[in-house]
N, C-alpha and C. Protein backbone atom coordinates (compact mmCIF):
# COMPACT_ATOMS: atom_id res chain seq x y z
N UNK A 1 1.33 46.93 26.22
CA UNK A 1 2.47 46.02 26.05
C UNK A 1 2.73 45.25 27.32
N UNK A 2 2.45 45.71 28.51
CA UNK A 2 2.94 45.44 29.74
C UNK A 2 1.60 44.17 30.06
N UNK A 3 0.99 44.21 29.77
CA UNK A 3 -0.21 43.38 29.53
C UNK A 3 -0.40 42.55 29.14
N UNK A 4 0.31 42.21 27.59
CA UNK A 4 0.27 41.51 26.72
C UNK A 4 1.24 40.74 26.91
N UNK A 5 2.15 41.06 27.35
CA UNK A 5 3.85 40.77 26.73
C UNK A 5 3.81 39.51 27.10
N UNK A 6 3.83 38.42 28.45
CA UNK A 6 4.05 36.98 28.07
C UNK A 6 3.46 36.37 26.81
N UNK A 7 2.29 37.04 26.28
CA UNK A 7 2.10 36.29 24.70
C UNK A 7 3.20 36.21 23.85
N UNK A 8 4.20 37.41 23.71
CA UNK A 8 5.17 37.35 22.71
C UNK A 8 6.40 37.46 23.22
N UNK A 9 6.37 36.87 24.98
CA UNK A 9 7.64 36.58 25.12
C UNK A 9 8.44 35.63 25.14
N UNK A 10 8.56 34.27 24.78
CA UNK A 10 9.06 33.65 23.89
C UNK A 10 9.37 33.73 22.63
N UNK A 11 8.90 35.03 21.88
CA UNK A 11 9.03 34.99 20.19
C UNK A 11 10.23 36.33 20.43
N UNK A 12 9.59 37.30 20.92
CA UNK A 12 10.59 38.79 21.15
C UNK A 12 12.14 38.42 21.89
N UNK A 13 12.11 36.92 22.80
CA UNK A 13 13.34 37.02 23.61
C UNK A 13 14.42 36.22 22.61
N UNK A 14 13.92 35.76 20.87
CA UNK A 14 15.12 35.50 20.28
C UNK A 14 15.62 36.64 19.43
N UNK A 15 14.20 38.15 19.40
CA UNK A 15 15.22 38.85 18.76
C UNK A 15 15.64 39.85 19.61
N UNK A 16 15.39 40.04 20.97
CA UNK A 16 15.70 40.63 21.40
C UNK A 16 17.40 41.41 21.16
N UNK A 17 18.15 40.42 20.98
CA UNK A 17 19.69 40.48 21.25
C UNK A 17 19.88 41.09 19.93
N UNK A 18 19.11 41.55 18.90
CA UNK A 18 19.16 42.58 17.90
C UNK A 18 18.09 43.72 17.71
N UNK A 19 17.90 43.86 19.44
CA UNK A 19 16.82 45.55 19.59
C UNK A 19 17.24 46.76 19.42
N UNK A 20 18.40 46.85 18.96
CA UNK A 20 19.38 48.00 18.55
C UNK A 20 19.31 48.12 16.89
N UNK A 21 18.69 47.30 15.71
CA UNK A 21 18.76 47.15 14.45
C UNK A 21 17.36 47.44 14.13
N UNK A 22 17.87 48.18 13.34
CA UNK A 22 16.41 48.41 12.27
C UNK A 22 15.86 47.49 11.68
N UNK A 23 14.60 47.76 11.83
CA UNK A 23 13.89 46.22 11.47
C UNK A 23 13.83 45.80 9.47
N UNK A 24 14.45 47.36 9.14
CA UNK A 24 14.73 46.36 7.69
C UNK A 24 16.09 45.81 7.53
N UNK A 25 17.06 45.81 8.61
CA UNK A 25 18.28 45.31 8.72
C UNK A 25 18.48 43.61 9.27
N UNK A 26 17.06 43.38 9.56
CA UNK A 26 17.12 41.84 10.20
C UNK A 26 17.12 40.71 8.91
N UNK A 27 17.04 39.75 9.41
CA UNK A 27 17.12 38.21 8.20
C UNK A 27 15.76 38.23 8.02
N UNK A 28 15.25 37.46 7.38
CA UNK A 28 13.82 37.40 6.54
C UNK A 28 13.41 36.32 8.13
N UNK A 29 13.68 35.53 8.91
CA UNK A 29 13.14 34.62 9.86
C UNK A 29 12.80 36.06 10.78
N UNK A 30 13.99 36.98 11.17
CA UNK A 30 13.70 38.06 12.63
C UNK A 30 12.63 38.64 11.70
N UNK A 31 12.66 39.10 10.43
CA UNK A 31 11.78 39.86 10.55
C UNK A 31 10.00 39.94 10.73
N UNK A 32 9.74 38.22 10.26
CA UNK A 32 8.48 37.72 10.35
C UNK A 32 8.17 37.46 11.96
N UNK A 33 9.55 37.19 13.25
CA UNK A 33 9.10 37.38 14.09
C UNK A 33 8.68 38.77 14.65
N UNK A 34 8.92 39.70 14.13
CA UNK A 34 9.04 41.12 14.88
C UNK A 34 7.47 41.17 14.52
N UNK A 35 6.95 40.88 12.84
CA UNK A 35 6.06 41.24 12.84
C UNK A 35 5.16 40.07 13.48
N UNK A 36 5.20 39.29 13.75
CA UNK A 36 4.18 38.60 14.83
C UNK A 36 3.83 38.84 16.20
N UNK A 37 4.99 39.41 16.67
CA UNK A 37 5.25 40.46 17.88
C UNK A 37 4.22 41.53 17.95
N UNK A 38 4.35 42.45 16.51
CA UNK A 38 3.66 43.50 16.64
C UNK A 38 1.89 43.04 16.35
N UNK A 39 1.56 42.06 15.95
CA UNK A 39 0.67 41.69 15.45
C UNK A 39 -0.11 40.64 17.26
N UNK A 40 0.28 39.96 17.72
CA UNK A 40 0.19 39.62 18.99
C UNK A 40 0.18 40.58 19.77
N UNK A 41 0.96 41.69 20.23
CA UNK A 41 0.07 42.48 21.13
C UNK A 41 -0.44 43.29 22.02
N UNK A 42 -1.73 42.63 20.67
CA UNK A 42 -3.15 43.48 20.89
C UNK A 42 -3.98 41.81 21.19
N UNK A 43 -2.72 40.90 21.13
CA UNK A 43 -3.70 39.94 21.78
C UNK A 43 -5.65 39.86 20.81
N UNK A 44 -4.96 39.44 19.56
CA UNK A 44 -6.40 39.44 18.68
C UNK A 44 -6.76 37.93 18.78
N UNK A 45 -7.87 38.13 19.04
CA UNK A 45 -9.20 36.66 18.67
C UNK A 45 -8.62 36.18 17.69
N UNK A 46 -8.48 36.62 16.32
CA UNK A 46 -8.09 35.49 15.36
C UNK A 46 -6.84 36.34 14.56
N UNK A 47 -5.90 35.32 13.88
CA UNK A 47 -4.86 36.30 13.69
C UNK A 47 -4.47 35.87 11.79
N UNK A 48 -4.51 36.44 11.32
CA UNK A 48 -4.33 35.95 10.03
C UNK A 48 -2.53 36.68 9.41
N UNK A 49 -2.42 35.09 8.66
CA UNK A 49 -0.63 35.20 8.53
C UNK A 49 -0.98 34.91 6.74
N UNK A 50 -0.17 35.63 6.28
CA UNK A 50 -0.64 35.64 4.62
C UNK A 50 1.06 35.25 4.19
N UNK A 51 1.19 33.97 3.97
CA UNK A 51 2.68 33.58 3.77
C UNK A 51 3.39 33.96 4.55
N UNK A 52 3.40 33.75 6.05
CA UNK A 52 4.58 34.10 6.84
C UNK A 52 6.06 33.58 6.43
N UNK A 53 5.99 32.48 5.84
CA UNK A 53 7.13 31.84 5.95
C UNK A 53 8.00 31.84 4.60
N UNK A 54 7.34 32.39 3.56
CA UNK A 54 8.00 32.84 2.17
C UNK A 54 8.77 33.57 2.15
N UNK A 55 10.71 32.62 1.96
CA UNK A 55 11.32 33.34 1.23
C UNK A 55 12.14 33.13 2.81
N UNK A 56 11.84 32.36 4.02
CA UNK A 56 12.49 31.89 5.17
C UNK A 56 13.48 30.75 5.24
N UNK A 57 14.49 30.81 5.86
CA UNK A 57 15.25 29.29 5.70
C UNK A 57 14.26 28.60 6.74
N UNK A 58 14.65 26.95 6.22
CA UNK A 58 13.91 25.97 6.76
C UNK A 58 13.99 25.93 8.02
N UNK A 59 15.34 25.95 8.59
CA UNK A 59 15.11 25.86 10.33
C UNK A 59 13.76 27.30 10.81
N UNK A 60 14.21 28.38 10.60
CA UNK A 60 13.23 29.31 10.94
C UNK A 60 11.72 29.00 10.36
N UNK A 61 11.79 28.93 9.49
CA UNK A 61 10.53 28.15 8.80
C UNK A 61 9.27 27.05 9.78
N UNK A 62 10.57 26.23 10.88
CA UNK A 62 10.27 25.28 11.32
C UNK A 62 9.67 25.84 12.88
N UNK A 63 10.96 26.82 13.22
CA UNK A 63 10.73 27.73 14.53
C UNK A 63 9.21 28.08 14.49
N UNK A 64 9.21 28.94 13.41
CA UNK A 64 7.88 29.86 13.15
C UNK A 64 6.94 29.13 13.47
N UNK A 65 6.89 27.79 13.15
CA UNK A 65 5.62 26.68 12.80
C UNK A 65 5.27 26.22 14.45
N UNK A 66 6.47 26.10 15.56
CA UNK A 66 6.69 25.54 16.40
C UNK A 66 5.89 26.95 17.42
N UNK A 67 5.96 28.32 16.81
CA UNK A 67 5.75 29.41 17.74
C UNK A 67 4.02 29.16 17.78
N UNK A 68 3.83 28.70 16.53
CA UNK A 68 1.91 28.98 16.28
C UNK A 68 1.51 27.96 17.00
N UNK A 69 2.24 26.93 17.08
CA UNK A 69 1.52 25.58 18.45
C UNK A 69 1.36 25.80 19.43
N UNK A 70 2.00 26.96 19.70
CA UNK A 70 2.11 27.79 20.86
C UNK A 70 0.64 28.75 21.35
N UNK A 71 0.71 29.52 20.22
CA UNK A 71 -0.23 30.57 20.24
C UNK A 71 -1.76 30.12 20.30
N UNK A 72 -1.50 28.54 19.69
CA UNK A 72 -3.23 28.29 19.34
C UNK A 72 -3.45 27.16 20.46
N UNK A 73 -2.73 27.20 21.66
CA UNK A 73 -3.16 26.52 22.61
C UNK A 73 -3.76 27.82 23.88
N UNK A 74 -3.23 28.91 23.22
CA UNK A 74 -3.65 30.44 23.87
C UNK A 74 -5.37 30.32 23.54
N UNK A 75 -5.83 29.67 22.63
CA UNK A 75 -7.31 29.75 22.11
C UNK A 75 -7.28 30.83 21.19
N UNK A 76 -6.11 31.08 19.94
CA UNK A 76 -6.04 32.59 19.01
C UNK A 76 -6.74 31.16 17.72
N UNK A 77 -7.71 31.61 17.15
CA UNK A 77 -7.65 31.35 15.98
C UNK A 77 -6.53 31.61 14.77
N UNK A 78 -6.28 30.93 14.18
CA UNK A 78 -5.00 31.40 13.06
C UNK A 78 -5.17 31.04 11.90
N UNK A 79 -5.29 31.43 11.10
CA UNK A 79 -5.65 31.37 9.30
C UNK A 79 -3.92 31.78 8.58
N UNK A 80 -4.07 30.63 8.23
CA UNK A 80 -2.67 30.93 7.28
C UNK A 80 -2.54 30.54 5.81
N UNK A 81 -2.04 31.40 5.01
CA UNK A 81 -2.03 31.08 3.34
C UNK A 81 -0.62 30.75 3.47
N UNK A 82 -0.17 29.61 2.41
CA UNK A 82 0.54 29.27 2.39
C UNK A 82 1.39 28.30 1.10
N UNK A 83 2.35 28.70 0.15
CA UNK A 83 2.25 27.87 -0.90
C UNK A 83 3.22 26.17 -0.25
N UNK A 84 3.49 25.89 0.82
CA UNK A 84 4.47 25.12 1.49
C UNK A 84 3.60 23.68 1.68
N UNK A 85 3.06 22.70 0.80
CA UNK A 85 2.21 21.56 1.77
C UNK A 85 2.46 20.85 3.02
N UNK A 86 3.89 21.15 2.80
CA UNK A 86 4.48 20.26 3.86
C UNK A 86 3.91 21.42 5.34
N UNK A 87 3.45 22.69 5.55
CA UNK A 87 3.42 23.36 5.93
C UNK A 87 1.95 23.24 6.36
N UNK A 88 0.92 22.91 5.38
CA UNK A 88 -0.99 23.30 5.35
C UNK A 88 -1.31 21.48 6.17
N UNK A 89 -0.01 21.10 6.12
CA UNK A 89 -0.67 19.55 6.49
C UNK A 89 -0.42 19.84 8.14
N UNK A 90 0.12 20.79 9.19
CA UNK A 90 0.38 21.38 10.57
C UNK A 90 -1.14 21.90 10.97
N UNK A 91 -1.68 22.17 10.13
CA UNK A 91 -3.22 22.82 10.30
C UNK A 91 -4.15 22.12 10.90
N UNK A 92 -5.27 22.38 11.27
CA UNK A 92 -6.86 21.38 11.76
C UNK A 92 -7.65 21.31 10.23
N UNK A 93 -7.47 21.95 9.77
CA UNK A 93 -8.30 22.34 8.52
C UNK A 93 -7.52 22.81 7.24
N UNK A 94 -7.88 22.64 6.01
CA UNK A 94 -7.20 23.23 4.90
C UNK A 94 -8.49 23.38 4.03
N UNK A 95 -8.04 24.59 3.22
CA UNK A 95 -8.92 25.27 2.05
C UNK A 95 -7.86 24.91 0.81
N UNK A 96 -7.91 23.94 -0.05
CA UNK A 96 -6.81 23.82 -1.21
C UNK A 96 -7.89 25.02 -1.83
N UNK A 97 -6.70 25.70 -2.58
CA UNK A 97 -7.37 26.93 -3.10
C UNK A 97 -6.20 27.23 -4.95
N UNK A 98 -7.16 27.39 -5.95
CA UNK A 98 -6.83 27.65 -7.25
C UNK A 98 -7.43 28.38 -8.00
N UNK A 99 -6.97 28.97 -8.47
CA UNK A 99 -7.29 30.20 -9.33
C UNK A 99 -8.60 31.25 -8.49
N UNK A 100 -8.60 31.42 -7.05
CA UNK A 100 -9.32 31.97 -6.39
C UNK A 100 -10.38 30.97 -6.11
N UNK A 101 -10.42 29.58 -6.65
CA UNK A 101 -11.54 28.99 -6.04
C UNK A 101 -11.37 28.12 -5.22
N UNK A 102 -12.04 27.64 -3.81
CA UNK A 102 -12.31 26.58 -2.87
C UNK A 102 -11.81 25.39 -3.56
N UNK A 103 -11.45 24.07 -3.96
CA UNK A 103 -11.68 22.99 -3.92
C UNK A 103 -12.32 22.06 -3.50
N UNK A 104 -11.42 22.06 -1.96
CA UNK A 104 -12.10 21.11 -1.37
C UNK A 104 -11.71 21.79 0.53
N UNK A 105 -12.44 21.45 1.33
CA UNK A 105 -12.15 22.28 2.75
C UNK A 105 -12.61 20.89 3.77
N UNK A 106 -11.16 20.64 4.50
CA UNK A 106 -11.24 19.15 5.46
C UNK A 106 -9.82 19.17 5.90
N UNK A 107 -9.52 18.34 6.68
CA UNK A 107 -8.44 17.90 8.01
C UNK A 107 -7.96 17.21 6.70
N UNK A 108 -6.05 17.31 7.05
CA UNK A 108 -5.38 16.86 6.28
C UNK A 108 -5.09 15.71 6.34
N UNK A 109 -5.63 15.19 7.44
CA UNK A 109 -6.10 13.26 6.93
C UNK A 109 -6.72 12.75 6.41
N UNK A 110 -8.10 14.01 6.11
CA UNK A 110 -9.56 13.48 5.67
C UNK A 110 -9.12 13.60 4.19
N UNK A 111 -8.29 14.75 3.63
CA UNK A 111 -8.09 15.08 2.22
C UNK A 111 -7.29 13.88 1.68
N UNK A 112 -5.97 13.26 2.66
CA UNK A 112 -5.34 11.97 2.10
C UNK A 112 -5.98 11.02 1.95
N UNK A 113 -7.02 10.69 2.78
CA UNK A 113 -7.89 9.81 2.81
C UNK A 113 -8.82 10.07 1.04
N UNK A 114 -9.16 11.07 0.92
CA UNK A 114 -9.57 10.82 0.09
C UNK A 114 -9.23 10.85 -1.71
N UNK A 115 -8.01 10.34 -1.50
CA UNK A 115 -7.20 10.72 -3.22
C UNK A 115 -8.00 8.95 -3.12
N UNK A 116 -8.71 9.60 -4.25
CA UNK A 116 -9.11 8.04 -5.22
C UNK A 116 -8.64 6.73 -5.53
N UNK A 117 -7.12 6.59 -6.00
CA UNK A 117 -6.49 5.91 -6.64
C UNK A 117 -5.43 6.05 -5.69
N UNK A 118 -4.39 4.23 -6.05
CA UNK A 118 -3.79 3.74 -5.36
C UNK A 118 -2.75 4.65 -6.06
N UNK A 119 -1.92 4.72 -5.19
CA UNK A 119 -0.77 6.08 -5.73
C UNK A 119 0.82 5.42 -5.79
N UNK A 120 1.83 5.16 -6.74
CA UNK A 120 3.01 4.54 -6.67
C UNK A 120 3.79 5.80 -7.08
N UNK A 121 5.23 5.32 -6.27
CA UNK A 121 6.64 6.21 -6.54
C UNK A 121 7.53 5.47 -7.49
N UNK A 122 7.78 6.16 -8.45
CA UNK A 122 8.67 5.31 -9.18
C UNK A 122 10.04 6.09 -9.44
N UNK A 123 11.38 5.29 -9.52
CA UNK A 123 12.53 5.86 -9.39
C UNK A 123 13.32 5.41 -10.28
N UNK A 124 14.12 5.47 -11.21
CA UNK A 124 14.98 4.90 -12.23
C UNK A 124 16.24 6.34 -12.33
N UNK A 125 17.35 5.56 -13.10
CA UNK A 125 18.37 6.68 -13.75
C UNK A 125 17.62 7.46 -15.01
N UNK A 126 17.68 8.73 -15.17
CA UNK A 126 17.22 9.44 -16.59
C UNK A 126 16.14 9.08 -16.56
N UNK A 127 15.65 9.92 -14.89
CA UNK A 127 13.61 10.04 -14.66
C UNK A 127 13.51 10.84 -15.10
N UNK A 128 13.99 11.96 -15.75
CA UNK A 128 13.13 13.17 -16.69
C UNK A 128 13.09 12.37 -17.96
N UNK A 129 13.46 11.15 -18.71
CA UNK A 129 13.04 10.49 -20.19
C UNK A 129 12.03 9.38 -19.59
N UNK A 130 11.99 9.06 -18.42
CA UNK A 130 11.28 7.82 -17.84
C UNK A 130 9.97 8.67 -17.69
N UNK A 131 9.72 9.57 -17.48
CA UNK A 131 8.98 11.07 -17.11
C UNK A 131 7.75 10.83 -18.30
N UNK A 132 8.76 11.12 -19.70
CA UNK A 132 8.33 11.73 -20.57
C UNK A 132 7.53 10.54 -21.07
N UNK A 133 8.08 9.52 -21.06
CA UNK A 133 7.61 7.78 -21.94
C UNK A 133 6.50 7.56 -20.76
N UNK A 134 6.26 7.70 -19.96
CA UNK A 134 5.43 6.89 -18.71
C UNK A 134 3.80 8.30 -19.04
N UNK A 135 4.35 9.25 -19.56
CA UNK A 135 3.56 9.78 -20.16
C UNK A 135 2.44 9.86 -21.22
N UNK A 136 2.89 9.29 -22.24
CA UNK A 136 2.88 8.60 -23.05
C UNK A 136 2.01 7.71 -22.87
N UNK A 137 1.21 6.56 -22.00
CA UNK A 137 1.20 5.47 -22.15
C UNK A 137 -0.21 5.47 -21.58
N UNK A 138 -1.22 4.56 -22.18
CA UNK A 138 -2.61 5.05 -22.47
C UNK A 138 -2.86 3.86 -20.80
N UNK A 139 -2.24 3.48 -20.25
CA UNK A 139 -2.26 2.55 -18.91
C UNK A 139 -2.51 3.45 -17.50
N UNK A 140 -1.22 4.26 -17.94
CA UNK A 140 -0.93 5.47 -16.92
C UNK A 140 -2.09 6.65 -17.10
N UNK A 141 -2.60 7.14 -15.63
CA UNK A 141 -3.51 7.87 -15.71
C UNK A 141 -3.12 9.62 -15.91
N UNK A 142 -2.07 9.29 -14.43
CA UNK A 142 -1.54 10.37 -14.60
C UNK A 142 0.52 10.65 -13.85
N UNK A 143 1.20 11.36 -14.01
CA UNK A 143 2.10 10.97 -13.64
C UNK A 143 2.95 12.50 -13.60
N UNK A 144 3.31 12.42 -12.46
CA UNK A 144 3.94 13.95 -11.83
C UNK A 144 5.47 13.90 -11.52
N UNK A 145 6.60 14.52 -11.52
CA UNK A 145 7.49 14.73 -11.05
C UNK A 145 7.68 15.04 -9.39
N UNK A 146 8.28 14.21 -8.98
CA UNK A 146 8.56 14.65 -6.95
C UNK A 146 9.63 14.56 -6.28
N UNK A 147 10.62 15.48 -7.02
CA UNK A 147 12.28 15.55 -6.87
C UNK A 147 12.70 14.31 -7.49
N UNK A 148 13.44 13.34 -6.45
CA UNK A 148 13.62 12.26 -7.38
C UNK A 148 12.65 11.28 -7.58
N UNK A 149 11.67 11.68 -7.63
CA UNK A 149 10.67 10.27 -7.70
C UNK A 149 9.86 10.90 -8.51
N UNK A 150 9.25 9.82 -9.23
CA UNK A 150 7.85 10.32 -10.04
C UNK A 150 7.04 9.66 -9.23
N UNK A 151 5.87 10.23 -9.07
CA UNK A 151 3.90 9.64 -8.73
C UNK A 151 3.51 9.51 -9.70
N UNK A 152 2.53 8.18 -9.78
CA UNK A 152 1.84 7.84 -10.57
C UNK A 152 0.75 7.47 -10.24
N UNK A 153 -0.38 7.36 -10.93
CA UNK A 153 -1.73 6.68 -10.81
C UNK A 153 -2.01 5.80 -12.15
N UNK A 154 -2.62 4.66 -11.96
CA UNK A 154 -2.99 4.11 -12.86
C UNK A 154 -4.05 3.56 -13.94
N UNK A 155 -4.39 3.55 -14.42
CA UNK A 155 -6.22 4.27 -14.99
C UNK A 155 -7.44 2.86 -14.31
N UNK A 156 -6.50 1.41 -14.62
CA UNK A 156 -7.03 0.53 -13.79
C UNK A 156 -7.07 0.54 -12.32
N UNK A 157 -8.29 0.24 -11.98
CA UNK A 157 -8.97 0.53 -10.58
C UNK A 157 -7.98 -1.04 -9.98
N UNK A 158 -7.94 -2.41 -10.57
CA UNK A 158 -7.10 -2.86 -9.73
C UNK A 158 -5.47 -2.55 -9.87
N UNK A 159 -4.77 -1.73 -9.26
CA UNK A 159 -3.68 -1.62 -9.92
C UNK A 159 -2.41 -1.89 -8.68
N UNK A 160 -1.44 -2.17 -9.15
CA UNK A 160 -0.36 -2.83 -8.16
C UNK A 160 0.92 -2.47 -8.84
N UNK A 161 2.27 -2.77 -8.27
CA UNK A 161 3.28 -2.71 -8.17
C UNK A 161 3.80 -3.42 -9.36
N UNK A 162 3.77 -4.65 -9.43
CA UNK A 162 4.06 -5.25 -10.87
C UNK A 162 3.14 -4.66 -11.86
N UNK A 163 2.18 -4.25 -11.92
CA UNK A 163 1.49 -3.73 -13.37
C UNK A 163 2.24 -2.54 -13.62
N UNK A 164 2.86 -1.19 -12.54
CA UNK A 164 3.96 -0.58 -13.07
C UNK A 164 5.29 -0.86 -13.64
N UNK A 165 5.51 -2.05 -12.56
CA UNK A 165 7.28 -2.61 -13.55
C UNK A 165 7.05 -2.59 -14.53
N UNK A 166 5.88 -3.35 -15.27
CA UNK A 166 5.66 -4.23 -16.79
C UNK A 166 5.75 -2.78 -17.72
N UNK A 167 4.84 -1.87 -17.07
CA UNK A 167 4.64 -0.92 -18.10
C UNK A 167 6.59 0.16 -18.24
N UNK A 168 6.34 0.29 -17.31
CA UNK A 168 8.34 1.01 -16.85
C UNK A 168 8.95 0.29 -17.59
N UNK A 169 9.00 -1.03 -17.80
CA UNK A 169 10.14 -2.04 -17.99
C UNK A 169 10.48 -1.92 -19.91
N UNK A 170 9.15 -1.65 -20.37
CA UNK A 170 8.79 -1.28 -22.04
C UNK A 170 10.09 -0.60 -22.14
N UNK A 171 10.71 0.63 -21.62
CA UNK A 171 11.58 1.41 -21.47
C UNK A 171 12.64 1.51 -21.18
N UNK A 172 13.08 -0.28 -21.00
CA UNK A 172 14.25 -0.08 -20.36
C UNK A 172 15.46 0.48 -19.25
N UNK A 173 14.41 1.13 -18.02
CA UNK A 173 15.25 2.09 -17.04
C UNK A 173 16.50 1.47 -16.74
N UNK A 174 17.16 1.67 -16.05
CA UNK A 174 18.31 1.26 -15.39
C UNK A 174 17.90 1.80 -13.86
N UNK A 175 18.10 0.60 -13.41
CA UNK A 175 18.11 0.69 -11.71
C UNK A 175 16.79 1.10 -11.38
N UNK A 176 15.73 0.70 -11.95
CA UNK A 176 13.93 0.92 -11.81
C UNK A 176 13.62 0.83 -10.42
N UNK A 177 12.81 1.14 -9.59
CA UNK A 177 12.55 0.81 -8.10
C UNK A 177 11.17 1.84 -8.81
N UNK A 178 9.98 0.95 -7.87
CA UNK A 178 8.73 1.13 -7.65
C UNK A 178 8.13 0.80 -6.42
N UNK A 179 7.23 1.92 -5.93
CA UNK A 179 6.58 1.36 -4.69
C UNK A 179 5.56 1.85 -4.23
N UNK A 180 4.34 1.29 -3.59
CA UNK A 180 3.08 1.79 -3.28
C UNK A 180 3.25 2.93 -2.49
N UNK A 181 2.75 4.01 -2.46
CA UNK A 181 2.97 4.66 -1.24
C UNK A 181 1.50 5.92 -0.54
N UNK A 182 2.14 6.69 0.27
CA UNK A 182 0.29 7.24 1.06
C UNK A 182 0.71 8.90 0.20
N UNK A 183 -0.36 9.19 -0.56
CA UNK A 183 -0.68 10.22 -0.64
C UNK A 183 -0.09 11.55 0.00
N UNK A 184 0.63 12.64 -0.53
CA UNK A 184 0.54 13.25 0.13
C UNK A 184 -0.69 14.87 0.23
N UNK A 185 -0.57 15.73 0.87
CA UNK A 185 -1.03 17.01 0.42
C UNK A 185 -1.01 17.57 -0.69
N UNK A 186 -0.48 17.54 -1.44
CA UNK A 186 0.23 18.01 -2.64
C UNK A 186 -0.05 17.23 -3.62
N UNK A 187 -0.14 16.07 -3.48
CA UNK A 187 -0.54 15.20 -4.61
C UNK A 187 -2.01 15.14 -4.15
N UNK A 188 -2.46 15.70 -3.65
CA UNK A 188 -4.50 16.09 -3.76
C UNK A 188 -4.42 16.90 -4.65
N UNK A 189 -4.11 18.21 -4.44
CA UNK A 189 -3.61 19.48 -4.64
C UNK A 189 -3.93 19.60 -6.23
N UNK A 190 -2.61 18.23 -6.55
CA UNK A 190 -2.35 18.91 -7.58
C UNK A 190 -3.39 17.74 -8.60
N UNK A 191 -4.01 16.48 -7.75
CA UNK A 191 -5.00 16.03 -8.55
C UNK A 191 -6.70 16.92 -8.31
N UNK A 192 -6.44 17.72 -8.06
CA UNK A 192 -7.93 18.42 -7.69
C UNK A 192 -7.84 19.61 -8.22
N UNK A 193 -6.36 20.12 -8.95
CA UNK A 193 -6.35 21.22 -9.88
C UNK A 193 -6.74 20.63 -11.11
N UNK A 194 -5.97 19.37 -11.56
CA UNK A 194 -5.98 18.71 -12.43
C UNK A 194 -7.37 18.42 -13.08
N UNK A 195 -8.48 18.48 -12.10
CA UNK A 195 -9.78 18.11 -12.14
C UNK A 195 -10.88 19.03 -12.57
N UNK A 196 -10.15 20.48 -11.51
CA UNK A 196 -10.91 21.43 -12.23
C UNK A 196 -10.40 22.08 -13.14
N UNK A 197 -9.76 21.95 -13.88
CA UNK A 197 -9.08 22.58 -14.90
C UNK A 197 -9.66 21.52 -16.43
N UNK A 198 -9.84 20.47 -16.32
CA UNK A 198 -10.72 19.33 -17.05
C UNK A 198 -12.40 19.99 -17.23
N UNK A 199 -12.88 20.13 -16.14
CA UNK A 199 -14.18 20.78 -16.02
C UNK A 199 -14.21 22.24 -16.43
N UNK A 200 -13.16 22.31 -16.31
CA UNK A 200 -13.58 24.19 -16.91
C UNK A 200 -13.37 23.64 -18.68
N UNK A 201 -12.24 22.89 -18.93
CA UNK A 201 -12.48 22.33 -20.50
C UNK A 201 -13.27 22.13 -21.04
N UNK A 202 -14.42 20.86 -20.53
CA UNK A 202 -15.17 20.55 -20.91
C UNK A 202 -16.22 21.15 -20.55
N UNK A 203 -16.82 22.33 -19.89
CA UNK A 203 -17.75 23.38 -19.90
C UNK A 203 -17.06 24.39 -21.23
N UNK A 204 -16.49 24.37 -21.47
CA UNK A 204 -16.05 25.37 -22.72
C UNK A 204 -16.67 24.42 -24.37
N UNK A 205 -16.15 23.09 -23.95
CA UNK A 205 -16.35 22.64 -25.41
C UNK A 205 -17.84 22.64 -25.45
N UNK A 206 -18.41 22.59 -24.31
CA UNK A 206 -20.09 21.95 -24.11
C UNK A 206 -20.52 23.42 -24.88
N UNK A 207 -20.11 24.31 -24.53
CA UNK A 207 -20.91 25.62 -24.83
C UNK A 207 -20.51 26.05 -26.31
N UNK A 208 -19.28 25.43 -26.96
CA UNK A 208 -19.05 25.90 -28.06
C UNK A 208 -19.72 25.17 -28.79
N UNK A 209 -20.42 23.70 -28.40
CA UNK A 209 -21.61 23.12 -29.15
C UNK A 209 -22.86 23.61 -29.46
């Protein structure tokens, strides 16, 4: 410990001021630091975190994220699972991973870089019926929910901003707003589940031929 300890002394000196509490008595943030504490050291070559941050409030969430920038300028390798995108896009590298399989493995610029299609946000009053109709519509390729915004893609390769109004507009929204925008993590994610989940389809129908 006496050895180790500047590795985890910045992480141990915020819980210090609760070294008197049992460690199942701490908040879900102390307790993922204690165990990074105990897990640091032994000062390991590579350190693997299996959802550290599940089930953390966001500021701690953010701490946690801020401690590993830390650690991996130490030269610790760090492997982290994580269901958070906003979280896998902090990484050098990402493994999008589904149903136990690889996808795709690259830098989370290289993965934005590579979503296919020009990607629009679209926003109206009564986006869960704007949702459902934009669904619907043999133009639209594909189209996701993103709090208040929907993503869309469009099946035409030239596709733009007015070719969504026209199609939105069929529908009448109230207060419509559309706009080009960059890809995020998550919208790979969830077009590269989308993809293999198509291919496992159509390997099923192929074989039932």
């Amino acid at each position: 410990i006496e050895e180790n300890y500047e590795l985890i002394k910045d992480i141990y000196d915020q819980i210090k001021p609760f070294n008197d509490r049992r460690a199942g008595k701490l908040s879900g943030g102390m307790k993922q630091k204690l165990a990074l504490c105990c897990a640091l050291i032994h000062k390991p070559e590579i350190l693997f975190l299996d959802e550290p941050t599940t089930g953390v409030d966001v500021v701690s969430r953010s701490e946690f994220w801020d401690m590993l920038a830390k650690l991996k300028k130490q030269n610790i390798t760090i492997v982290v699972s994580t269901p958070y995108m906003d979280e896998a896009k902090l990484c050098d590298r990402i493994a999008l991973i589904q149903n136990g399989k690889i996808m795709t493995v690259d830098t989370p610029k290289q993965i934005i870089k590579s979503f296919p299609k020009t990607l629009f946000a679209v926003k109206a009053d009564h986006i869960y019926k704007l949702l459902q109709d934009l669904r619907v519509e043999k133009e639209i390729e594909n189209c996701d929910a993103f709090g208040e915004f929907l993503h869309l893609t469009l099946v035409s390769e030239q596709a733009n901003v007015e070719m969504v109004k026209s199609i939105a507009q069929k529908y009448n929204p109230e207060n419509l707003e559309v706009k080009e925008i960059e890809p995020t993590i998550e919208d790979s994610f969830i077009r590269l589940m989308r993809e293999q989940d198509n291919s496992t389809e159509s390997k099923v129908i192929l074989h039932e031929k």
